[in-house]
Protein backbone atom coordinates (compact mmCIF):
# COMPACT_ATOMS: atom_id res chain seq x y z
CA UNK A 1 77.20 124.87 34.33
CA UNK A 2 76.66 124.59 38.17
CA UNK A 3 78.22 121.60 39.99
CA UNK A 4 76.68 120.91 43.38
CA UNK A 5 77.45 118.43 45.80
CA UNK A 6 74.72 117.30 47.71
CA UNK A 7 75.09 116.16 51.07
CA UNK A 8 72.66 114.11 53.63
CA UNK A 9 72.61 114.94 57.26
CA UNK A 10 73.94 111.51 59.30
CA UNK A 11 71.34 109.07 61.17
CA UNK A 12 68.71 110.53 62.96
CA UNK A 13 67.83 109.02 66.62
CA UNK A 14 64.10 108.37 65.42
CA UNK A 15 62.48 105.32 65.92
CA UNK A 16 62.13 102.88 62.95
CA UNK A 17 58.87 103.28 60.83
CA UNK A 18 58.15 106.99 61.87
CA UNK A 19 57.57 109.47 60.29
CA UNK A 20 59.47 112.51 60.55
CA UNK A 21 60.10 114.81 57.30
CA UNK A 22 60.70 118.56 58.66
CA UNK A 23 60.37 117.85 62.42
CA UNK A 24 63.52 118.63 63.81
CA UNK A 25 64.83 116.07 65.31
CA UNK A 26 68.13 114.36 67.02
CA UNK A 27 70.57 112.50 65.49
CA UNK A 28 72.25 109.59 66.87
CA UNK A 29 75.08 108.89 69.07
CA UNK A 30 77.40 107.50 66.14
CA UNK A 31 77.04 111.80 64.70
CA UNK A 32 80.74 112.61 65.36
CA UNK A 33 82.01 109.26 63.27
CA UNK A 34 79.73 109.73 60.57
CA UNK A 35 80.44 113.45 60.58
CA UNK A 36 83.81 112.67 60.29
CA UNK A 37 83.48 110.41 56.57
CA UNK A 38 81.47 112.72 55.64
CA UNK A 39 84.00 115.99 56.28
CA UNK A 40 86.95 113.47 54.79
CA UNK A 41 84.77 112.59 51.38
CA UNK A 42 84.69 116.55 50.99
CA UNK A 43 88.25 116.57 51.61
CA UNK A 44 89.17 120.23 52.48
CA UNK A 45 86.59 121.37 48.90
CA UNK A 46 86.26 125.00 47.95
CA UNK A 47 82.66 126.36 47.48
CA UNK A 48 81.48 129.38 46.15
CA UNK A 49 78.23 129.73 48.13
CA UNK A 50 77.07 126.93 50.89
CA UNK A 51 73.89 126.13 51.87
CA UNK A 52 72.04 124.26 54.82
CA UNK A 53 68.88 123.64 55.29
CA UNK A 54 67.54 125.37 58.88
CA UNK A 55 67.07 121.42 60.72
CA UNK A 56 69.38 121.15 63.02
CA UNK A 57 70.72 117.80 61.67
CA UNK A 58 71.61 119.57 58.72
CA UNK A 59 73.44 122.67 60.46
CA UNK A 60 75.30 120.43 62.52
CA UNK A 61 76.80 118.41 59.95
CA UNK A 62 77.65 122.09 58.25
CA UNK A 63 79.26 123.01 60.90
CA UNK A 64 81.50 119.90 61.60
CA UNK A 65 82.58 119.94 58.29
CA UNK A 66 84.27 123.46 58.55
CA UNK A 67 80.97 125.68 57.18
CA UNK A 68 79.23 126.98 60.57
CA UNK A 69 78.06 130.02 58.45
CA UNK A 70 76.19 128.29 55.89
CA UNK A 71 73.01 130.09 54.42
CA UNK A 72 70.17 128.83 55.66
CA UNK A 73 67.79 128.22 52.81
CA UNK A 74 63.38 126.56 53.97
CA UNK A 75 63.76 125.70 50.31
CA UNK A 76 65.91 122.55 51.07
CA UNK A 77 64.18 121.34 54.07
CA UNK A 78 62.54 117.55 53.59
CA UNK A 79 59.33 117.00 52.48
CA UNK A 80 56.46 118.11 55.11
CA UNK A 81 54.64 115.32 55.80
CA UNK A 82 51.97 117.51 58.05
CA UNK A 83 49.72 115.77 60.80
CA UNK A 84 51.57 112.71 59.83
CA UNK A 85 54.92 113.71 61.49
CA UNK A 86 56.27 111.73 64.17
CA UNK A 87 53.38 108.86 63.62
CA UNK A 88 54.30 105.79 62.99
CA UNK A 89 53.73 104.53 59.03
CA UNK A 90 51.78 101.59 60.52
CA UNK A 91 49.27 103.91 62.23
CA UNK A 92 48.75 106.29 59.03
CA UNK A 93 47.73 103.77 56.78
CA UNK A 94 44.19 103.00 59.18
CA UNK A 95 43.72 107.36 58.29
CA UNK A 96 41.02 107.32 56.04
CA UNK A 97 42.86 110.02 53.85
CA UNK A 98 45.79 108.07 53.71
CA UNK A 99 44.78 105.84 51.19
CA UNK A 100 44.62 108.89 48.23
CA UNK A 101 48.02 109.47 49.36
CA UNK A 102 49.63 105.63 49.60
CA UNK A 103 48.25 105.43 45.49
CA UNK A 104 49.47 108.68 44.21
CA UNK A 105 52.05 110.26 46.41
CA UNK A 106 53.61 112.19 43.68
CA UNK A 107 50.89 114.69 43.34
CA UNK A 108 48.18 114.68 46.42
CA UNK A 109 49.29 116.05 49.77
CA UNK A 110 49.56 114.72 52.75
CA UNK A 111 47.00 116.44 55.45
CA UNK A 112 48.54 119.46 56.34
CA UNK A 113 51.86 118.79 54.72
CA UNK A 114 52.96 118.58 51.29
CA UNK A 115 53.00 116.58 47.91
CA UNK A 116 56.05 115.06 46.36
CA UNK A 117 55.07 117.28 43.35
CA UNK A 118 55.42 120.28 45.73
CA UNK A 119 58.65 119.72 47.32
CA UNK A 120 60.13 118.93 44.05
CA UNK A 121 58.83 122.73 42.77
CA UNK A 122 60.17 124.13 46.11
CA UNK A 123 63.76 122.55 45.41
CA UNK A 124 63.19 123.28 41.64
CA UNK A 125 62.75 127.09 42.64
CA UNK A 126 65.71 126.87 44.73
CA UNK A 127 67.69 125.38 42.15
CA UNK A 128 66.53 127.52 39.05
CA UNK A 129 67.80 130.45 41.51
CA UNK A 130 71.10 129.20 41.55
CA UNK A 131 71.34 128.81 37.77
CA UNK A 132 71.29 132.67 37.04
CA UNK A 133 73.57 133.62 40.15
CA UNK A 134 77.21 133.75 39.97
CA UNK A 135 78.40 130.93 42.16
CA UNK A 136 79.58 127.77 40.08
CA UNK A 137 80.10 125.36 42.45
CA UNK A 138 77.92 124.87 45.45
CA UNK A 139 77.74 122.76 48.21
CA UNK A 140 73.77 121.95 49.87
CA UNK A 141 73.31 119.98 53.60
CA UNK A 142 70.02 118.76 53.29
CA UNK A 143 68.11 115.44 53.35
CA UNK A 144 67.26 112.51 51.49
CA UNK A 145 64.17 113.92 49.56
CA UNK A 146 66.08 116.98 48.57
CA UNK A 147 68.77 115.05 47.36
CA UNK A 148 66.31 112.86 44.92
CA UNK A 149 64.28 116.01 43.76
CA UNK A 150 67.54 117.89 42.90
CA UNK A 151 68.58 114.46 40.97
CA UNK A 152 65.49 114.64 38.93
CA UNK A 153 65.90 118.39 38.37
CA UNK A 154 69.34 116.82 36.69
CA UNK A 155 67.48 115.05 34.93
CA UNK A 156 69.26 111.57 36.46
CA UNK A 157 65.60 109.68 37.16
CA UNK A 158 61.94 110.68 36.40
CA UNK A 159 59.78 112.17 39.78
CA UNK A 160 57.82 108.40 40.11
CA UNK A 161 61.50 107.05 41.10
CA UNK A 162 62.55 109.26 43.47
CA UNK A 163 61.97 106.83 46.63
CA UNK A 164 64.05 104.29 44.96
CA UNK A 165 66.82 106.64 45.15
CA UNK A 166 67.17 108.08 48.81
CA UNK A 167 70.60 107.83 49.22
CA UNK A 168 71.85 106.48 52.63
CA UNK A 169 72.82 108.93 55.58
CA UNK A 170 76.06 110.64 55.36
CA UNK A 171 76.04 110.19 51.73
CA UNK A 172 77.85 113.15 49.39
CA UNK A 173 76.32 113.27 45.63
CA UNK A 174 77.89 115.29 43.03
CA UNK A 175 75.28 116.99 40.05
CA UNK A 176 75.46 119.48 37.54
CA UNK A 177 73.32 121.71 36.06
């Protein structure tokens, strides 16, 4: 048995209703107090291997909480959402191909990006990885769509609920495997 904590990066200083899965971008001013909560609800934790995705929003939060040398692992990166990064929702849905996409999200891609299907065998890969290493307790800094593929890998929720369970910024979710 593995136990992993899984940990989202804090707000991001994005606009509401854009789209941004692996661009890399800001977080918000409040970083440093929601850091903070987040470095308290680990409360000084031992890991045997820690991992960060390579967006800054995740190596930042690494860092503050006392793991600056975190392996960086494209694995856990968020879903790529492709030419739709940075557009707002309300402009995708008047893309012709983004109708496909709205009714089955799980398994067609988005143009130039990625399926939920795919990022859940990208984190699956990762995971299945860490079953036959040696390290028994892990800690991951990642994002909200990591967090609910790794929860399905868990077997907590099927794949066609994983949007219903994004957990909020900042938040720290314990598994096993």
């Amino acid at each position: 048995m593995i136990e992993i904590y899984l940990i989202r990066h804090t707000s991001v200083d994005v606009p509401a209703g854009y789209v941004y899965g692996q661009t890399d971008v800001p977080l918000k001013a409040s970083f440093e107090e929601e850091a903070a909560k987040v470095k308290e609800g680990l409360d000084g934790s031992r890991f045997d291997k820690v991992f960060t995705s390579p967006l800054s929003r995740c190596m930042r939060l690494a860092s503050f909480c006392g793991y600056p040398e975190a392996e960086r692992e494209e694995r856990i990166k968020e879903i790529n959402f492709g030419e739709w990064e940075m557009l707002p929702w309300d402009s995708i849905s008047s893309d012709p191909r983004s109708k496909a996409w709205f009714q089955d999200w799980i398994h067609i891609s988005t143009p130039g990006g990625e399926s939920l299907q795919e990022q859940f065998e990208r984190v699956s890969d990762f995971l299945d990885g860490l079953r036959t290493g040696e390290a028994r307790k892990v800690c991951l800094f990642t994002h909200g769509g990591v967090l609910t593929c790794a929860r399905v890998y868990a077997g907590e929720y099927p794949l066609r609920e994983a949007f219903r369970h994004v957990p909020p910024y900042g938040s720290i979710i314990r598994i096993e495997i």
